[in-house]
Protein backbone atom coordinates (compact mmCIF):
# COMPACT_ATOMS: atom_id res chain seq x y z
CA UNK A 1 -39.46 -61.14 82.07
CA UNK A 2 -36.81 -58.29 82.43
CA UNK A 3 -34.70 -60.46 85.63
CA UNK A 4 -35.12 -63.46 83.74
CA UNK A 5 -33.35 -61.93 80.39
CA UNK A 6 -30.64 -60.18 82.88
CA UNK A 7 -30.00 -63.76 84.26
CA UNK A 8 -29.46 -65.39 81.01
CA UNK A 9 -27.12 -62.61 79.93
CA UNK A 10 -25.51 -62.72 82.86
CA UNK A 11 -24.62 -66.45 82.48
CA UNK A 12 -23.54 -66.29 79.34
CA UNK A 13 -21.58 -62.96 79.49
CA UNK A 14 -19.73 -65.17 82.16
CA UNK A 15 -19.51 -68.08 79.82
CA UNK A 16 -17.35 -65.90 77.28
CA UNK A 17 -15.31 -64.60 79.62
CA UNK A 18 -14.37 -67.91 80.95
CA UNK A 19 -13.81 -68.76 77.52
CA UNK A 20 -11.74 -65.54 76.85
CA UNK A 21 -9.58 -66.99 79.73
CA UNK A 22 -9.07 -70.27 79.45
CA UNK A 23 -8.97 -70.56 75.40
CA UNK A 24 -11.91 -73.14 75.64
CA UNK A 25 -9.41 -75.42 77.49
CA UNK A 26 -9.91 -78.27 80.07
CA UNK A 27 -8.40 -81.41 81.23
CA UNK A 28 -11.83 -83.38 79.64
CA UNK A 29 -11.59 -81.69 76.16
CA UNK A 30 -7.92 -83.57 76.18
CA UNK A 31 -8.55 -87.06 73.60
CA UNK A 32 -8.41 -90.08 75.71
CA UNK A 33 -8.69 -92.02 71.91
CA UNK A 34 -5.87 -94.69 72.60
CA UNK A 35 -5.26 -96.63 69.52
CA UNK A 36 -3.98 -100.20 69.37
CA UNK A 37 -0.40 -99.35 67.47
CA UNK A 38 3.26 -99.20 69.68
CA UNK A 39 4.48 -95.92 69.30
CA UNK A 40 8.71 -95.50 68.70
CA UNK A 41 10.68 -94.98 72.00
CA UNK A 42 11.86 -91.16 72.14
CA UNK A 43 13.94 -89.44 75.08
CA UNK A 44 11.60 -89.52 77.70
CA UNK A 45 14.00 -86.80 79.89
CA UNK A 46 12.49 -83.74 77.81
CA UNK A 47 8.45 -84.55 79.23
CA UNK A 48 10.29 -84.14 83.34
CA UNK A 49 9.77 -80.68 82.81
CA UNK A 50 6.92 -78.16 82.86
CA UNK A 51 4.60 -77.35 79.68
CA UNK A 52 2.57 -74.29 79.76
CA UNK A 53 -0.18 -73.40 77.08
CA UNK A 54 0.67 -71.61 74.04
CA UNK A 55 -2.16 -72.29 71.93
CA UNK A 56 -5.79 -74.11 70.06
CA UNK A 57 -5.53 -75.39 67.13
CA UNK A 58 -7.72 -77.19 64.69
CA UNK A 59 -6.56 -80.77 66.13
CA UNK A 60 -4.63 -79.93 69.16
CA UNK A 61 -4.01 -77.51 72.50
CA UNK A 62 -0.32 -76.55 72.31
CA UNK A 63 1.96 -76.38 75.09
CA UNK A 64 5.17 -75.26 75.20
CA UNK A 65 7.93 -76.61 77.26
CA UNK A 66 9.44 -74.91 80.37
CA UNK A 67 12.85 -74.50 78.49
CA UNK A 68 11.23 -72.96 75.23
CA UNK A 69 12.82 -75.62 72.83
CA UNK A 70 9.62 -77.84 72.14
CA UNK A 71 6.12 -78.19 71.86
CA UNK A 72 3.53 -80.83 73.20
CA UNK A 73 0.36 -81.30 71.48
CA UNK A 74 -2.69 -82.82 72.94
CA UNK A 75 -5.05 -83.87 70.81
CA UNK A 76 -8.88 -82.27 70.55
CA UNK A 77 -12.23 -84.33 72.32
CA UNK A 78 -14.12 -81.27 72.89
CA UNK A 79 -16.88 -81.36 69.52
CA UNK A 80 -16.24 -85.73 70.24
CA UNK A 81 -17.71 -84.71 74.53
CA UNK A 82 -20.30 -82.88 72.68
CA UNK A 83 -22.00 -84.97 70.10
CA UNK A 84 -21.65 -87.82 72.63
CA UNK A 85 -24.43 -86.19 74.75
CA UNK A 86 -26.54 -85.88 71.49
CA UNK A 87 -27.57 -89.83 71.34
CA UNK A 88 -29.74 -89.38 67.62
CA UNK A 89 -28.90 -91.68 65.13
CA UNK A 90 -28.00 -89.06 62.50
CA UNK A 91 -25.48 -87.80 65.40
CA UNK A 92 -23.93 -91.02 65.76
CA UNK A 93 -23.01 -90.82 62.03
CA UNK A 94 -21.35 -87.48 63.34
CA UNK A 95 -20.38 -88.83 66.06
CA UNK A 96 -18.71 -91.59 64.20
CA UNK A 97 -17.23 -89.15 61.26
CA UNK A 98 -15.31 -87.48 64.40
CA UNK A 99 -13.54 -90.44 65.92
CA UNK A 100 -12.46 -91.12 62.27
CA UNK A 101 -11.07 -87.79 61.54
CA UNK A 102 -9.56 -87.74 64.93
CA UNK A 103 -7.88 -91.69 63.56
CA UNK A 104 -6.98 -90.29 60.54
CA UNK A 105 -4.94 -87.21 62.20
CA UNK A 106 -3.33 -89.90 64.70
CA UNK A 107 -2.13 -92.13 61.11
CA UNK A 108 -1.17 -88.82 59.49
CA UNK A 109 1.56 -88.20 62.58
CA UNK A 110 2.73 -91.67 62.61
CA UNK A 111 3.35 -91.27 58.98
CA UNK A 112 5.04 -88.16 59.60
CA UNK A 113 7.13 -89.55 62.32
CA UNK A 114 8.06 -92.77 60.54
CA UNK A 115 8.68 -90.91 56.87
CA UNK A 116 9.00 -87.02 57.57
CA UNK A 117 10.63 -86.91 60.97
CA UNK A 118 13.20 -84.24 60.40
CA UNK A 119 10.53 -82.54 57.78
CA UNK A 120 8.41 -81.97 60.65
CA UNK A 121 10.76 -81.32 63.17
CA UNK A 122 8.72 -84.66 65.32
CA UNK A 123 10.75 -85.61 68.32
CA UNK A 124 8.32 -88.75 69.70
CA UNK A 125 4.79 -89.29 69.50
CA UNK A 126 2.56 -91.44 71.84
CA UNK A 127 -1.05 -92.83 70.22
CA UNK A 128 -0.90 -96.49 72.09
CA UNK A 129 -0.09 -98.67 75.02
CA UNK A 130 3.18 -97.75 74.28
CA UNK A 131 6.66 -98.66 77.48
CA UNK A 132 6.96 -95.16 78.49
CA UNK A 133 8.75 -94.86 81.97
CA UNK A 134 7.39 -91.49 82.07
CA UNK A 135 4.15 -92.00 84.21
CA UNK A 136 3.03 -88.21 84.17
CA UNK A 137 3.47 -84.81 82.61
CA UNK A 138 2.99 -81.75 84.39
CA UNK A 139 0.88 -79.10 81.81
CA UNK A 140 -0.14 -75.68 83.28
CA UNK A 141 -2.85 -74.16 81.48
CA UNK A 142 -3.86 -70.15 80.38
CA UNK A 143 -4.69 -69.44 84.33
CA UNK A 144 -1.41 -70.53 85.30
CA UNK A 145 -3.20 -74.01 87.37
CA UNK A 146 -0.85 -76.61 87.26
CA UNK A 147 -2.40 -80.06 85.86
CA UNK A 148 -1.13 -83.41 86.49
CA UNK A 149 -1.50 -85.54 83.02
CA UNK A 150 -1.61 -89.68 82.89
CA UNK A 151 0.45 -90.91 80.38
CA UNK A 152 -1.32 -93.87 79.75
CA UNK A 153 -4.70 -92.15 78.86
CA UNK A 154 -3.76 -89.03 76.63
CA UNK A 155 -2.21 -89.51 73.05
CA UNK A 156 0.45 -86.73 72.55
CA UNK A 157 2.96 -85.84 69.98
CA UNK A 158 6.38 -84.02 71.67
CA UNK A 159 8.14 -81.60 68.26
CA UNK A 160 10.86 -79.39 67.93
CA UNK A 161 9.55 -75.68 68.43
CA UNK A 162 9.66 -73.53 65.13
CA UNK A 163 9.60 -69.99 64.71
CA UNK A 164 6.63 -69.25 62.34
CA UNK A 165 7.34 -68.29 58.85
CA UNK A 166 6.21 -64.51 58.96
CA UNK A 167 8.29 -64.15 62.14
CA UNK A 168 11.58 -65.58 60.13
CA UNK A 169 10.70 -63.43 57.51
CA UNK A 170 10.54 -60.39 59.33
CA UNK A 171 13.57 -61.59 61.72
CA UNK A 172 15.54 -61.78 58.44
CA UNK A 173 14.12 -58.10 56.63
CA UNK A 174 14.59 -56.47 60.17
CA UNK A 175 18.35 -57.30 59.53
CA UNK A 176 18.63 -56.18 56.32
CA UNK A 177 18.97 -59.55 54.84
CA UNK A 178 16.69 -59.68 51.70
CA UNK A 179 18.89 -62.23 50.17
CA UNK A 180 18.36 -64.84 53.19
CA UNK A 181 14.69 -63.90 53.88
CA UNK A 182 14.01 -64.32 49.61
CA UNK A 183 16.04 -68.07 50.28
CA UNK A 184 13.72 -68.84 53.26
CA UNK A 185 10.67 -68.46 50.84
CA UNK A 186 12.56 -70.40 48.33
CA UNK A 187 13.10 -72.97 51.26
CA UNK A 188 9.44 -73.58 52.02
CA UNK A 189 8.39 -75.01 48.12
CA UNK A 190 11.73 -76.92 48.15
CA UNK A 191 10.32 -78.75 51.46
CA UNK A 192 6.81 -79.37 49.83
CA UNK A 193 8.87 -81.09 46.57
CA UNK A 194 10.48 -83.14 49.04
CA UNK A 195 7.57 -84.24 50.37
CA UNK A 196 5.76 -84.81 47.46
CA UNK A 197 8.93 -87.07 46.28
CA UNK A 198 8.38 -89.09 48.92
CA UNK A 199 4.56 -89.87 47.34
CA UNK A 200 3.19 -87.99 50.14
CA UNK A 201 0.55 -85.92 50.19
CA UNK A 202 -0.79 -82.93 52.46
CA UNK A 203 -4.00 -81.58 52.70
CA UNK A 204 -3.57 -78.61 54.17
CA UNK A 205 -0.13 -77.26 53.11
CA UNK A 206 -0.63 -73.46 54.64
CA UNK A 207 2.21 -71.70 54.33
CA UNK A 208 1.85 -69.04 57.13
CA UNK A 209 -0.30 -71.32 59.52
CA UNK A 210 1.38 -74.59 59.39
CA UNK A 211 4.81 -73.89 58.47
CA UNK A 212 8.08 -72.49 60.30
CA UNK A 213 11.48 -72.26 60.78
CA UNK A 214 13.66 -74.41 63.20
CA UNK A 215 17.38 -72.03 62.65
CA UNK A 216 17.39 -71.80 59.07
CA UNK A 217 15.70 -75.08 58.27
CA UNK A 218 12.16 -75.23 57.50
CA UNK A 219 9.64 -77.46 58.70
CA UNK A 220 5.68 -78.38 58.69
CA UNK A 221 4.76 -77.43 62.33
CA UNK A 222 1.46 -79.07 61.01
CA UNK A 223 1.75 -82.98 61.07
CA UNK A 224 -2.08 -84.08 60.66
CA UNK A 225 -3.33 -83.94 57.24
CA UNK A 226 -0.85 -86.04 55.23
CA UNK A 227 -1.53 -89.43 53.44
CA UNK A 228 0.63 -91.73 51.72
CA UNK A 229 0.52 -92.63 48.02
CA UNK A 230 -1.05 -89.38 46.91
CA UNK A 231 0.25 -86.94 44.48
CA UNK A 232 1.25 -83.24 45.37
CA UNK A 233 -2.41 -81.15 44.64
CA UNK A 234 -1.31 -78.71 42.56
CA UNK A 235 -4.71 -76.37 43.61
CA UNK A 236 -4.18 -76.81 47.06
CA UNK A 237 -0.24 -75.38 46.93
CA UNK A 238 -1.52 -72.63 45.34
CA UNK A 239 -4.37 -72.07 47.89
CA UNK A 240 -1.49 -72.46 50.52
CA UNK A 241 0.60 -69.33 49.52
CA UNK A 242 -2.40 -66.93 49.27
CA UNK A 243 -2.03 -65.89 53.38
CA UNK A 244 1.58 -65.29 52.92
CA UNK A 245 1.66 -63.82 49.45
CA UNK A 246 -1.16 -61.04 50.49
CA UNK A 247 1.15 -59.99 53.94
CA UNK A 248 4.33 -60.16 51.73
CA UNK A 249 2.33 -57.88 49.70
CA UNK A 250 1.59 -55.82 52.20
CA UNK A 251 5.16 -55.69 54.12
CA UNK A 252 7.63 -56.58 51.33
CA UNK A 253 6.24 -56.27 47.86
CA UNK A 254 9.60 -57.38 46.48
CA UNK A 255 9.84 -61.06 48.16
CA UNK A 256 5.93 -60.71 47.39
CA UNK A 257 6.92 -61.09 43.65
CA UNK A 258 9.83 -63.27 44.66
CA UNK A 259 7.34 -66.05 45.80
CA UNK A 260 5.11 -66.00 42.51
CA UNK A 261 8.17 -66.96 40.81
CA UNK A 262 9.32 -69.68 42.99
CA UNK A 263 5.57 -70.88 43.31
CA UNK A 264 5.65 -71.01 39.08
CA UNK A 265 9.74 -73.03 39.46
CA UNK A 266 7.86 -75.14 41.61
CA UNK A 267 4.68 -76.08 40.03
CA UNK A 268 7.42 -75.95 36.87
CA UNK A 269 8.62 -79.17 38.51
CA UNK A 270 5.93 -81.08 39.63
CA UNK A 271 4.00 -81.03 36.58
């Protein structure tokens, strides 16, 4: 019983680490969900160079390009691989539920590309049988291998690389700038209004996770969870400044107390 039990820990002590290394990546957790919609023609010159992984996110692996000016996201298959193995007809309501979430994501960056472009920072995006000239990109993953990827098969979105909010902040305070690091804060709610003026919503409006800072202008570094025709949620901007309010707290109590009373301007507004 003992070598048996040593075996299975064995295999899946090696599991984690593999995980550890890679971030959970490979080429077959990559989407291959090609929809039938033409995507916009970008500048196809910035995908001839080198992206190397930066990180996982909810909907995407990130990479980074060689030149440190953009990011290319790849959207998630890795839970759609999985339930596909699981044929049960309550899975293939799952199974079904994913590929619809994944759709909805895919709408939610044309909508940002077509409506928020500069919001978002969104330099092209890819989701169909679109003319790109570009036949491959060259990714490199978390072990430094080098991986050859088929435009024609992968849905991608190409953005503008931000600095994340808490960075800028601290950038800013490390200066001694509290009157430009207090505006960048003001910055972020003045960015949601726009949106919201635009009758767009967002679901997940996270101020530390899914926003940043491209120079001095802001931007939603997070593209997949808006919708169109739907009002500003005034419970989920409050949600979104909890993670930043509680490490202003703990850093700079003053712009702490600064963003309560922007957050109460805003919601001032939009009621």
């Amino acid at each position: 019983m003992i070598k048996p039990l040593l075996f299975a820990l064995g295999i899946y002590a090696t599991s984690q680490f593999a995980q550890s290394q890679t971030d959970g990546f490979a080429i077959n957790k990559l989407s291959t969900q090609i929809v039938e919609k033409n995507s916009p023609s970008f500048d196809e010159s910035l995908l001839s160079q080198r992206f190397f992984y930066l990180a996982k996110g909810g909907q995407c692996y990130v990479f980074v390009s060689e030149d440190g000016n953009y990011v290319l996201k790849f959207f998630r298959a890795s839970r759609l691989n999985m339930l596909n193995l699981l044929p049960t007809q309550t899975l293939e309501k799952k199974r079904e539920k994913a590929r619809s979430d994944l759709i909805k994501a895919i709408d939610s960056y044309q909508l940002a590309y077509a409506e928020l472009k500069e919001e978002t920072g969104l330099v092209g995006t890819h989701f169909g049988e679109s003319l790109l000239e570009a036949k491959t990109i060259q990714i490199v993953d978390k072990l430094g291998i080098e991986h050859t990827i088929d435009t024609k098969k992968y849905p991608f979105v190409l953005q503008i690389k931000a600095m994340s909010v808490t960075e800028k902040v601290e950038e800013l305070m490390a200066r001694g700038d509290r009157k430009k690091a207090a505006k960048a804060l003001s910055q972020l709610f003045d960015l949601i209004e726009k949106t919201a003026q635009k009758g767009i919503g967002d679901k997940d409006p996270n101020l530390v996770k899914n926003f940043g800072f491209v120079g001095n202008e802001p931007i939603q570094m997070d593209g997949g969870s808006f919708s169109s025709n739907s009002r500003c949620s005034v419970r989920r901007v409050a949600e979104s400044k909890e993670d930043l309010r509680h490490w202003l707290s703990q850093k700079y109590p003053e712009l702490s107390k600064h963003l309560e009373e922007e957050y109460a301007a805003f919601i001032d507004k939009v009621l």
